[in-house]
C-alpha atoms as a PDB file:
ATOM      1  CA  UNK A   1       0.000   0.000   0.000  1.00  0.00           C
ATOM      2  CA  UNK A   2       1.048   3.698  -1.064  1.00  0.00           C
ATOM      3  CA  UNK A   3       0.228   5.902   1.805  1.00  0.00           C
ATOM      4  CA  UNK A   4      -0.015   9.492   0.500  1.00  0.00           C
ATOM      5  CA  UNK A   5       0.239  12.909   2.743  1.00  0.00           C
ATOM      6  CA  UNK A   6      -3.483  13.595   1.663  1.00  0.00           C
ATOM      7  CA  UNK A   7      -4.295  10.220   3.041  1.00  0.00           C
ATOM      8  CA  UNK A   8      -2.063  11.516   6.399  1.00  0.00           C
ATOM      9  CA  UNK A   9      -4.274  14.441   6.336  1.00  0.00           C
ATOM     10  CA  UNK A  10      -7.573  12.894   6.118  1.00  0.00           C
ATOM     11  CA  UNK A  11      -6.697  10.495   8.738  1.00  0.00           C
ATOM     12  CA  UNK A  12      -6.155  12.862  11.966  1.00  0.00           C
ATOM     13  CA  UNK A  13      -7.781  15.501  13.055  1.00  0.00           C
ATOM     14  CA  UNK A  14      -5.904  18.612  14.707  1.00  0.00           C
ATOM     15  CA  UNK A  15      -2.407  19.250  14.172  1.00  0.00           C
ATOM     16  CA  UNK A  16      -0.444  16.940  11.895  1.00  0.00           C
ATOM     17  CA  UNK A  17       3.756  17.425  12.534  1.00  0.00           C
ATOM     18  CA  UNK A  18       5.899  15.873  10.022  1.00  0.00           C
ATOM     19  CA  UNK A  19       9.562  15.628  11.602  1.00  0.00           C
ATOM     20  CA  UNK A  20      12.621  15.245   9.401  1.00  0.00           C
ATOM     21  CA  UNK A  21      16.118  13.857  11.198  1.00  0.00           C
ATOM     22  CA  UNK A  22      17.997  14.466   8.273  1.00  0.00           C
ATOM     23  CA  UNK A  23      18.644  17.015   5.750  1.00  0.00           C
ATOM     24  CA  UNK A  24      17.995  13.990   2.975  1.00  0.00           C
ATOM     25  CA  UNK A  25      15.040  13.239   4.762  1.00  0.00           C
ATOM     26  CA  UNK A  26      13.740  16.964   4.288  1.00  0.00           C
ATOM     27  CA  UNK A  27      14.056  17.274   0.776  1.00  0.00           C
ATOM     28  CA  UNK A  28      13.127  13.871  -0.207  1.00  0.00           C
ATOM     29  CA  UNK A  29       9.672  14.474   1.531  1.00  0.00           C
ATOM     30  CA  UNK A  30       9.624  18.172  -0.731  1.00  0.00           C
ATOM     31  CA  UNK A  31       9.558  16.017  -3.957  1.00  0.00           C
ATOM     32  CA  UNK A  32       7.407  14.091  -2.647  1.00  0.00           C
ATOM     33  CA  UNK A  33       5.296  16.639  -1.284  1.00  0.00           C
ATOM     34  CA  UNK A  34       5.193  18.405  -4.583  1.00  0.00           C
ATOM     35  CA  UNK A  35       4.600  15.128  -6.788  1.00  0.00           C
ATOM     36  CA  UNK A  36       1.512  15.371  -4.836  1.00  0.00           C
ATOM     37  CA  UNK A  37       0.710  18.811  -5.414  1.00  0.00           C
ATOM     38  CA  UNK A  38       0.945  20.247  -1.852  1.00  0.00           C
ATOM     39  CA  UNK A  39       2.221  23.898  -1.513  1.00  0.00           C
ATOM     40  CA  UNK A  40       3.934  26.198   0.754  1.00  0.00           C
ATOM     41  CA  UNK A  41       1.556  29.203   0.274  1.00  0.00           C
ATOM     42  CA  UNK A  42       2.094  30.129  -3.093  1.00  0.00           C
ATOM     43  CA  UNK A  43       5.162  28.180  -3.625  1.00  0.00           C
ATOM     44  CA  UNK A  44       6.539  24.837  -4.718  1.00  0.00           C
ATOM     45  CA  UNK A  45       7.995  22.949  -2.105  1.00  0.00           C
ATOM     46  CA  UNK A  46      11.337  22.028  -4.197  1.00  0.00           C
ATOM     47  CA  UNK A  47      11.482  25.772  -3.923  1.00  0.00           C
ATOM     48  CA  UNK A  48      13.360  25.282  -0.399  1.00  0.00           C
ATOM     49  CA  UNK A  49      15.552  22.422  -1.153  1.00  0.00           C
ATOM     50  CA  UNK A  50      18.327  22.279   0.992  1.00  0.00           C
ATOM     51  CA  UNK A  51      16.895  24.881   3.523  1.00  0.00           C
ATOM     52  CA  UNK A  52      17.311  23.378   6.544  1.00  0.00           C
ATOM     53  CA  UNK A  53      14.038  22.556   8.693  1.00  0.00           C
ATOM     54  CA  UNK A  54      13.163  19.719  10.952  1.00  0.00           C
ATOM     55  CA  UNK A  55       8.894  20.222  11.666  1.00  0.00           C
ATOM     56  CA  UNK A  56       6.590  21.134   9.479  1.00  0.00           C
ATOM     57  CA  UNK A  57       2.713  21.285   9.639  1.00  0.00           C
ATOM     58  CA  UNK A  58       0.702  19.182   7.275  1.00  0.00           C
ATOM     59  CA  UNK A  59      -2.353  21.630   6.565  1.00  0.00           C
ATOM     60  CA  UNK A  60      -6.035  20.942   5.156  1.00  0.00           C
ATOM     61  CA  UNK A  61      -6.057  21.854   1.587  1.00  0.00           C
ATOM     62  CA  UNK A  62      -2.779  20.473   0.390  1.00  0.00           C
ATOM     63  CA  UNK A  63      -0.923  22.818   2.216  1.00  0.00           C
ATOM     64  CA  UNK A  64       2.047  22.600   4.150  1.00  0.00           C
ATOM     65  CA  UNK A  65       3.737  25.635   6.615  1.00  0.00           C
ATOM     66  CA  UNK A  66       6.948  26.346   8.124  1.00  0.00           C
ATOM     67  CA  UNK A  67       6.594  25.902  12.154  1.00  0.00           C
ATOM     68  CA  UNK A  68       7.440  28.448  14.202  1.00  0.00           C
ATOM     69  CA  UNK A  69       8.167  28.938  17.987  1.00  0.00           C
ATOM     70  CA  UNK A  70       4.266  28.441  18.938  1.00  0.00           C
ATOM     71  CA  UNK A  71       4.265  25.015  16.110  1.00  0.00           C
ATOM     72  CA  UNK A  72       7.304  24.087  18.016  1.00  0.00           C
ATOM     73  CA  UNK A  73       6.159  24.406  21.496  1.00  0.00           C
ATOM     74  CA  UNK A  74       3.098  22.908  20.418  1.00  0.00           C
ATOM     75  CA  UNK A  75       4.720  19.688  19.330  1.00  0.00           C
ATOM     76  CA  UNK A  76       6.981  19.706  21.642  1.00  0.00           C
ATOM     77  CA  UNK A  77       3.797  19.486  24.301  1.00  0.00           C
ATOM     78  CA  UNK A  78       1.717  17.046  22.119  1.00  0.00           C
ATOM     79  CA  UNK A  79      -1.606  16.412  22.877  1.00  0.00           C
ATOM     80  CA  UNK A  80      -4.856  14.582  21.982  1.00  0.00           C
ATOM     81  CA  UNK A  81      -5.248  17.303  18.835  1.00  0.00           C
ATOM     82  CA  UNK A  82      -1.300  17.264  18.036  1.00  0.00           C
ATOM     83  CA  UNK A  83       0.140  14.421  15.559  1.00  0.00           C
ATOM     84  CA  UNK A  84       3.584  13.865  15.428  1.00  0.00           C
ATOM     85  CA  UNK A  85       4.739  11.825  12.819  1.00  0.00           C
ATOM     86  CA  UNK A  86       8.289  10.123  11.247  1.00  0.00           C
ATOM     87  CA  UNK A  87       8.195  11.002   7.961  1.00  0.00           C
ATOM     88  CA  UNK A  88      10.602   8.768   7.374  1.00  0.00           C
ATOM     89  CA  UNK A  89       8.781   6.089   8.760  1.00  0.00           C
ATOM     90  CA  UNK A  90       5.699   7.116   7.104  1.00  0.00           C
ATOM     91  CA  UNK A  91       7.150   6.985   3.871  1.00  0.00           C
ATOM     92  CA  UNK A  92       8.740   3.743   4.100  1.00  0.00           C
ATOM     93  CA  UNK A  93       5.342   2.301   5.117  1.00  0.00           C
ATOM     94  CA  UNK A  94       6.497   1.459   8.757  1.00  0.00           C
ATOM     95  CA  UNK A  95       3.047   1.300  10.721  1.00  0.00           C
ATOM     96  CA  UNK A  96       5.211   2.879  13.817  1.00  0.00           C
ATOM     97  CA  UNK A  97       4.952   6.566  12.449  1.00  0.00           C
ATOM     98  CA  UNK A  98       3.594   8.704  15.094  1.00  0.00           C
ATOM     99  CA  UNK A  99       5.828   9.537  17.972  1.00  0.00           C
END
């Protein structure tokens, strides 16, 4: 089975956190992201590959956004509504995903 983000998406509600523990890990999930047609406001995701980043917030709409201090104390704190997943492990189909 493929799992996509929009089928991450439809599957919690609240807060969804993807966390990356590599560089590598980043911007293969930013091809990925953009194969299926997600976007960071108005722009492609490839558009920040190589930026570093380790969280970002898996929106409604196929939208994804950079987290910030309040995204980062948020996941940090977790929570029935918060979702904090391995996107590594996600991607790779590992059912042990959220953290």
């Amino acid at each position: 089975m493929n799992r996509t983000l929009t089928d991450l998406r439809n599957e919690f509600k609240g807060h969804i956190y993807l966390c990356f523990r590599s560089q590598n890990e980043y911007d293969a999930f930013l091809t990925r992201a953009e194969n299926e047609e997600f976007l960071f406001g108005k722009n492609l995701p490839t558009d920040h590959l190589g930026e570093p980043c380790d969280i970002v917030s898996l929106l409604d709409g196929k939208r994804l956004a950079f987290c910030g201090t309040f995204s980062h104390m948020a996941y940090q704190a977790g929570g029935d509504n918060v979702h904090r997943v391995v996107c590594a492990r996600f991607s790779s189909g590992n059912k042990d995903y959220i953290i």
